[in-house]
N, C-alpha and C. Protein backbone atom coordinates (compact mmCIF):
# COMPACT_ATOMS: atom_id res chain seq x y z
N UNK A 1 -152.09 71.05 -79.58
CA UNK A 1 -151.39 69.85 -79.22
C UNK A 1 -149.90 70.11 -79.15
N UNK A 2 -149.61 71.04 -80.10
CA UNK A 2 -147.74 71.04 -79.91
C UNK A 2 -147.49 72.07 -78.63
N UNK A 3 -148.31 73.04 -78.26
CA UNK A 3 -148.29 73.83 -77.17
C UNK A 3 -148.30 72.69 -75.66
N UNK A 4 -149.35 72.09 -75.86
CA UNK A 4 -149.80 70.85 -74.59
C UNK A 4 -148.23 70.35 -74.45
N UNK A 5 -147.38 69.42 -75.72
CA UNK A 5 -146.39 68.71 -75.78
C UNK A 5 -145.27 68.99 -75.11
N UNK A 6 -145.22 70.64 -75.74
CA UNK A 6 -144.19 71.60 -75.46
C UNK A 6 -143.98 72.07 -73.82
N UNK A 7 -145.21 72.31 -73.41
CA UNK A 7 -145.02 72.55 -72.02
C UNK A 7 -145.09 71.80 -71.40
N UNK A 8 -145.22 70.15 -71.78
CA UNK A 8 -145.18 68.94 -71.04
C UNK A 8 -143.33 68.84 -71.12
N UNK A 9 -142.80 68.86 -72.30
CA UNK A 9 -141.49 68.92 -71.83
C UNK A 9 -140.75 69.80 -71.27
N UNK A 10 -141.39 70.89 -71.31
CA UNK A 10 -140.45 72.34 -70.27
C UNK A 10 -141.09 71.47 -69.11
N UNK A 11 -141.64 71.18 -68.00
CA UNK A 11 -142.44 70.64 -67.30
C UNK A 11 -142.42 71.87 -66.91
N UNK A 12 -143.60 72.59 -67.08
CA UNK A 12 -144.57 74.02 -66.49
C UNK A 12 -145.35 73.47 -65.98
N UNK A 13 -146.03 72.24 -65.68
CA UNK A 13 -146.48 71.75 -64.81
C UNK A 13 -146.53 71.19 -63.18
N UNK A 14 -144.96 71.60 -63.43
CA UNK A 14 -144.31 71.25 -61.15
C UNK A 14 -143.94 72.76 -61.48
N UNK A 15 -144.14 73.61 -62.03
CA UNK A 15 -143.82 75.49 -61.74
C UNK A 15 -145.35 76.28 -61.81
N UNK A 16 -146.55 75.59 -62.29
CA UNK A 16 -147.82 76.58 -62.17
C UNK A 16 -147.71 77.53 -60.73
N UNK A 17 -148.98 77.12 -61.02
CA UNK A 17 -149.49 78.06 -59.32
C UNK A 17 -150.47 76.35 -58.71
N UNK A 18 -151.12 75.54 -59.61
CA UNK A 18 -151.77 74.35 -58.73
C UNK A 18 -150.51 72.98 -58.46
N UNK A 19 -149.43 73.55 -58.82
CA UNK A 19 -147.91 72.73 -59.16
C UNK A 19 -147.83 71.70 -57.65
N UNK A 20 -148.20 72.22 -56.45
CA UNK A 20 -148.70 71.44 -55.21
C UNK A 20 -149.43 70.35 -55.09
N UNK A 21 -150.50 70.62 -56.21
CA UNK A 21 -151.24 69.18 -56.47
C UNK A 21 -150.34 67.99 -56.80
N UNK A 22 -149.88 68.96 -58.11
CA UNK A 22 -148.93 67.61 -59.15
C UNK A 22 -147.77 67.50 -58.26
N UNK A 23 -146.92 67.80 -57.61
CA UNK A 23 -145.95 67.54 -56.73
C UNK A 23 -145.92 66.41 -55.66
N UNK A 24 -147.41 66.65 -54.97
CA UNK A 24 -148.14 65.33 -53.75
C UNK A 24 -147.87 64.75 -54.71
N UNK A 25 -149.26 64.14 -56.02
CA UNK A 25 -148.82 63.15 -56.95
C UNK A 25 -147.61 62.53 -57.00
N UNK A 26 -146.64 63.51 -57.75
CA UNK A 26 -145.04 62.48 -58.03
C UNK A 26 -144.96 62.28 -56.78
N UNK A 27 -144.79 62.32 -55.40
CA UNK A 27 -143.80 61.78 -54.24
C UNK A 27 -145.15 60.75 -54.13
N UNK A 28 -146.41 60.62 -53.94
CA UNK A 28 -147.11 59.71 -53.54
C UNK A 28 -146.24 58.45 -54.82
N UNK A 29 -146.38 59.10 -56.21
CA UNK A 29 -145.89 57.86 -56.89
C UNK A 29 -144.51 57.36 -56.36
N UNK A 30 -143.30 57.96 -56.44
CA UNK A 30 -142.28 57.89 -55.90
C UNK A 30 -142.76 57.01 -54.56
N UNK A 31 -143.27 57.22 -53.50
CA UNK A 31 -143.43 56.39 -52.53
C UNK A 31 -143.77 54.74 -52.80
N UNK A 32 -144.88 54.99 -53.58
CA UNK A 32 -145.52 53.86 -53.82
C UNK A 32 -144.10 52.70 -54.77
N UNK A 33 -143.32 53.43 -55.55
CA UNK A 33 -142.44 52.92 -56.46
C UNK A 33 -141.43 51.87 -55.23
N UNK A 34 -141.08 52.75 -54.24
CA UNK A 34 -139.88 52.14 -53.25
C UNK A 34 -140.44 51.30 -52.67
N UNK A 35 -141.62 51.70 -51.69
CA UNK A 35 -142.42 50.26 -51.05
C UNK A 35 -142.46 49.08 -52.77
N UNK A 36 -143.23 48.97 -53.26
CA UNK A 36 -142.79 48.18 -54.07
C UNK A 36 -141.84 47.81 -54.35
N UNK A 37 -140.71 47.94 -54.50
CA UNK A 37 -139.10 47.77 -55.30
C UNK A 37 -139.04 46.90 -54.01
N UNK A 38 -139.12 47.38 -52.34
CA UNK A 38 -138.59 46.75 -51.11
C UNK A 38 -139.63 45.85 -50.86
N UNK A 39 -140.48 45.85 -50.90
CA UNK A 39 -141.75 43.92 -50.73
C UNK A 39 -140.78 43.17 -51.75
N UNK A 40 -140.65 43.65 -53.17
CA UNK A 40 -140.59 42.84 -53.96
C UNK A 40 -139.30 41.82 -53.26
N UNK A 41 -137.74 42.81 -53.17
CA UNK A 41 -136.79 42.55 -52.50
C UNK A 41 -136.77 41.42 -51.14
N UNK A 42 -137.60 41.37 -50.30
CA UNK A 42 -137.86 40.70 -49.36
C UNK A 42 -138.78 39.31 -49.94
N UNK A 43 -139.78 39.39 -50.75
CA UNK A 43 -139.75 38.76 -51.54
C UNK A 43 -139.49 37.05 -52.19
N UNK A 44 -138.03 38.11 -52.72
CA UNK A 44 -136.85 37.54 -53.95
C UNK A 44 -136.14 36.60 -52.45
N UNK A 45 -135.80 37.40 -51.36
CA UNK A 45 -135.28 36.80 -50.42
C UNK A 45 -135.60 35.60 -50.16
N UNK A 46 -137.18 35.58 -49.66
CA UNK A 46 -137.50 34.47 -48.86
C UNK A 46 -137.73 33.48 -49.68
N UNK A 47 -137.66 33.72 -51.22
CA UNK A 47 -137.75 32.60 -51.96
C UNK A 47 -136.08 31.73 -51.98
N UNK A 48 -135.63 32.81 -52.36
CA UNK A 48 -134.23 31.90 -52.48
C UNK A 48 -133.69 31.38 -50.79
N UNK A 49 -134.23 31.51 -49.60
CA UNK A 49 -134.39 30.95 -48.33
C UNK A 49 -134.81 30.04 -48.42
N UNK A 50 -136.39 29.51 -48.82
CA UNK A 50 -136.70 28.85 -48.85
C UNK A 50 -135.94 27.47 -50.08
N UNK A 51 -135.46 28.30 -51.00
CA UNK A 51 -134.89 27.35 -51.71
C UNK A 51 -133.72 26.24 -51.18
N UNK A 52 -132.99 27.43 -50.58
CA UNK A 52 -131.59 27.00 -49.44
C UNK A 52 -132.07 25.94 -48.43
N UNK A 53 -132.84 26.03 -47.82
CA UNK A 53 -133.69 25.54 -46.74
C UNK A 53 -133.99 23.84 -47.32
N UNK A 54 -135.01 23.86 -48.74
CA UNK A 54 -135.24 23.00 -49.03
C UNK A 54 -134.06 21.98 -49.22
N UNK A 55 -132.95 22.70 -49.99
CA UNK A 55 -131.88 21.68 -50.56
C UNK A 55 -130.91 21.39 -48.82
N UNK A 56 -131.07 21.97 -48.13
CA UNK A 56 -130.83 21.33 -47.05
C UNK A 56 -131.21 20.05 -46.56
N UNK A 57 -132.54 20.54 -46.37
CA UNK A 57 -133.31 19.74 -46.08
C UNK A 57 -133.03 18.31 -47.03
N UNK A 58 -132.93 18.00 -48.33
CA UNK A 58 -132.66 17.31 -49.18
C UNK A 58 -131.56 16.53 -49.11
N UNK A 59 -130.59 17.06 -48.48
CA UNK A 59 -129.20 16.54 -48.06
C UNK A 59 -129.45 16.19 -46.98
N UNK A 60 -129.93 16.79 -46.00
CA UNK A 60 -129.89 16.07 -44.62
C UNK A 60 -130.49 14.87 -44.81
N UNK A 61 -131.57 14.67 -45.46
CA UNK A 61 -132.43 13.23 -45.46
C UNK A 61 -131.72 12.08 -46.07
N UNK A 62 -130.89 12.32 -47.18
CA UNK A 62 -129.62 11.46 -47.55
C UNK A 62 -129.40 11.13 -46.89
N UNK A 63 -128.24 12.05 -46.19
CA UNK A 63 -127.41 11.56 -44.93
C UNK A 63 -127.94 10.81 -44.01
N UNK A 64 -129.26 11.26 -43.41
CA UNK A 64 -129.52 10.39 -42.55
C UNK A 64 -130.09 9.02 -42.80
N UNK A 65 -130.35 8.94 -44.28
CA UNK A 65 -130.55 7.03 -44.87
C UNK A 65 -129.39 6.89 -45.23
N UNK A 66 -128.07 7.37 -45.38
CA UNK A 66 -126.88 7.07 -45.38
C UNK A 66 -126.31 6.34 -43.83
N UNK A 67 -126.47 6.73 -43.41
CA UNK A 67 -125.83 6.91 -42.04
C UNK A 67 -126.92 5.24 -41.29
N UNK A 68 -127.96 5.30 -41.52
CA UNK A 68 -129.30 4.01 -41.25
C UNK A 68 -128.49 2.94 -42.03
N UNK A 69 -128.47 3.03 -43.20
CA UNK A 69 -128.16 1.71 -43.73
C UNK A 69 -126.41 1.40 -43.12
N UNK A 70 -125.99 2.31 -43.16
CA UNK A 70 -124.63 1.56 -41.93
C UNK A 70 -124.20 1.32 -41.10
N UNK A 71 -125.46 1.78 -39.84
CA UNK A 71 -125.98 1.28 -38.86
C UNK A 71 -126.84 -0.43 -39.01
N UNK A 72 -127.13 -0.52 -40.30
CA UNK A 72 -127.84 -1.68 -40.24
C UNK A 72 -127.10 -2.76 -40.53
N UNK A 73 -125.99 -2.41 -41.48
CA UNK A 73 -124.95 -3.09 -41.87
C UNK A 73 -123.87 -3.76 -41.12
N UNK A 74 -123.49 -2.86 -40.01
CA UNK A 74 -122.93 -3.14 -38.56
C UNK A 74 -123.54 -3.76 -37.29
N UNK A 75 -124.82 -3.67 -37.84
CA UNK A 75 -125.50 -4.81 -36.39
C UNK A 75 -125.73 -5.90 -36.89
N UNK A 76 -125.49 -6.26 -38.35
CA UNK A 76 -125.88 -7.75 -38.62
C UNK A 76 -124.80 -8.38 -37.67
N UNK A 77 -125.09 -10.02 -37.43
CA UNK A 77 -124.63 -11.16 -36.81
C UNK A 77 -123.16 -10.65 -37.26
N UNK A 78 -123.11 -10.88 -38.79
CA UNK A 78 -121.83 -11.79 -39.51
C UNK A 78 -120.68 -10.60 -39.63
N UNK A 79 -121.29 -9.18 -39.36
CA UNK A 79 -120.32 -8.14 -38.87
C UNK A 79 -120.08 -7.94 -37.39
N UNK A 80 -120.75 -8.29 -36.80
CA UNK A 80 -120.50 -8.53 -35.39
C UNK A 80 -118.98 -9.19 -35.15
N UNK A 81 -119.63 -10.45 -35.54
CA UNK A 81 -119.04 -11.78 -35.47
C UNK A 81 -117.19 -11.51 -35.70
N UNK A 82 -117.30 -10.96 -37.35
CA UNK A 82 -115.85 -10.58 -37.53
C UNK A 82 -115.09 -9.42 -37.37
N UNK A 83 -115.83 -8.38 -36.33
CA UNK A 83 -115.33 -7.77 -35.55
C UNK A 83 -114.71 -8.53 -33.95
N UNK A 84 -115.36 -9.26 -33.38
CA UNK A 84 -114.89 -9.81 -32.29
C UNK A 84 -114.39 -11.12 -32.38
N UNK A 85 -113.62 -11.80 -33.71
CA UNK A 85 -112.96 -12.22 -33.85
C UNK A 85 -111.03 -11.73 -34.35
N UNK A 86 -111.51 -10.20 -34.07
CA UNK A 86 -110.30 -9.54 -34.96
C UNK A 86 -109.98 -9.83 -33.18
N UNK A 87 -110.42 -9.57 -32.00
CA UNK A 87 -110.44 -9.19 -30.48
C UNK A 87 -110.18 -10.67 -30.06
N UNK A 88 -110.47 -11.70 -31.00
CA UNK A 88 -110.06 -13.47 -30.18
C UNK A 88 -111.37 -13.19 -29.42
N UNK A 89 -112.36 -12.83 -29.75
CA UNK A 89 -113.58 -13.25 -28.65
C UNK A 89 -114.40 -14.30 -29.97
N UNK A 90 -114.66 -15.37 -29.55
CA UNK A 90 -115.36 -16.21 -30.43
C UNK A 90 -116.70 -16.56 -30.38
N UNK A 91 -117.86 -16.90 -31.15
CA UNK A 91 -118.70 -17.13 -30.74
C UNK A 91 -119.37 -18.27 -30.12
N UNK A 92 -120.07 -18.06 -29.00
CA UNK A 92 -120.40 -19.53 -28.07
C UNK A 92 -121.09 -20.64 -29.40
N UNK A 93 -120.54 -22.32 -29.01
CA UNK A 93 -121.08 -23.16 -29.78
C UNK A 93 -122.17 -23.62 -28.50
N UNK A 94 -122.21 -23.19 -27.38
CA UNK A 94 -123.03 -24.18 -26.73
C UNK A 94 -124.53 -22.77 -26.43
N UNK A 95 -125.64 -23.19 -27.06
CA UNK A 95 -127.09 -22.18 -27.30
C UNK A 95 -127.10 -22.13 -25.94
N UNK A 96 -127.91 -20.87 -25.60
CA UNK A 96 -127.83 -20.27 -24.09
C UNK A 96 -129.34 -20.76 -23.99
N UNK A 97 -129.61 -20.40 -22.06
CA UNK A 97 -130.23 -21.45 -21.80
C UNK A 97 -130.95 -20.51 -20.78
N UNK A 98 -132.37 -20.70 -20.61
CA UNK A 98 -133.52 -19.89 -19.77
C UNK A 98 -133.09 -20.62 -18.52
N UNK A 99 -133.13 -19.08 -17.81
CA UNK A 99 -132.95 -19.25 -16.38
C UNK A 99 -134.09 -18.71 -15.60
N UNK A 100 -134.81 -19.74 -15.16
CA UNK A 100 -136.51 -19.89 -14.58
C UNK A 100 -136.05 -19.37 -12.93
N UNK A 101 -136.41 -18.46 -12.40
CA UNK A 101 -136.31 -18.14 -10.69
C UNK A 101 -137.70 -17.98 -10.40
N UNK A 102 -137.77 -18.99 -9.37
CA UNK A 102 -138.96 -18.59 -8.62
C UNK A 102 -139.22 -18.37 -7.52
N UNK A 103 -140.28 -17.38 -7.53
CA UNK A 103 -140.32 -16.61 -6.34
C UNK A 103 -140.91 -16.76 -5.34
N UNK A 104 -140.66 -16.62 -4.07
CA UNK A 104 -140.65 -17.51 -3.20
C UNK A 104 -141.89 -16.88 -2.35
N UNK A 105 -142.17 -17.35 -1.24
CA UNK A 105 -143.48 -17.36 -0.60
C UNK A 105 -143.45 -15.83 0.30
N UNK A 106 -143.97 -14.85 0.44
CA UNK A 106 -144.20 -13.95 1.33
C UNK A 106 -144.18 -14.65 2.53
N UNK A 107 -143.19 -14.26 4.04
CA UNK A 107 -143.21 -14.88 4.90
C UNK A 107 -143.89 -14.08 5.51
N UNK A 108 -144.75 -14.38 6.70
CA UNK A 108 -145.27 -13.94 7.56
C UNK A 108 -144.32 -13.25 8.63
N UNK A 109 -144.62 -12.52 9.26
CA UNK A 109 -144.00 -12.05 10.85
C UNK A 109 -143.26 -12.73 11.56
N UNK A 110 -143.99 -13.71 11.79
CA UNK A 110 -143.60 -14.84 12.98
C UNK A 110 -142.41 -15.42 12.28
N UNK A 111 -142.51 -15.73 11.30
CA UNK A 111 -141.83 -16.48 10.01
C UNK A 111 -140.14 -16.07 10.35
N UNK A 112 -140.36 -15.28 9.67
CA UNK A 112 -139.29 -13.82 9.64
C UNK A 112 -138.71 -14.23 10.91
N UNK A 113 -139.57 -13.49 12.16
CA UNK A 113 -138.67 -14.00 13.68
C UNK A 113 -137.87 -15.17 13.66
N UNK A 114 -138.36 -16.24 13.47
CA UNK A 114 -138.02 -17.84 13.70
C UNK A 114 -136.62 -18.41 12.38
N UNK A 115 -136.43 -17.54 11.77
CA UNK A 115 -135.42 -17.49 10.90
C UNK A 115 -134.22 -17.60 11.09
């Protein structure tokens, strides 16, 4: 066992003569280590994207029930009203009134001529 230990820390194991085997090994591990480290990385990314994304998203929807309710606030009557009184335009006291047109008869040919 202290012989095994011993030549595990000289590493006489990447200097044998089968040292080719164990060599593939470490770079296959080594490979496998970086692809991992870089998924993980891409990852970490798209989470904190998606995070960004969301709190966007979160603000924009504010804003846009921000922006609704003062649109709604500005079309009432009574903001109307004292906007186009700042202008001297006042509002009519006399109620508006249906205007009925009716439509008149398809004239014939002859009709038309004799006109």
């Amino acid at each position: 066992m202290k012989n095994g230990v011993y030549s595990l820390l000289k590493a006489r194991f990447l200097v044998n003569e089968d040292a080719v085997k164990n060599w593939r090994f470490i770079v296959f591990i080594i490979l496998l280590a970086i692809l991992m480290i870089a998924n993980t990385q891409r990852f970490e990314q798209k989470v904190f994207k998606i995070a960004e994304l969301t709190n966007k998203a979160k603000e924009l929807r504010s804003e846009f029930v921000d922006r609704r309710s003062e649109l709604m606030k500005l079309k009432m009557e009574s903001t109307v009203s004292e906007k186009m009184i700042e202008k001297e335009i006042f509002p009519s006291t006399v109620p508006p009134v249906k205007i009925k047109v009716k439509a008149e008869k398809a004239k014939g040919f002859l009709e038309k001529l004799w006109q």
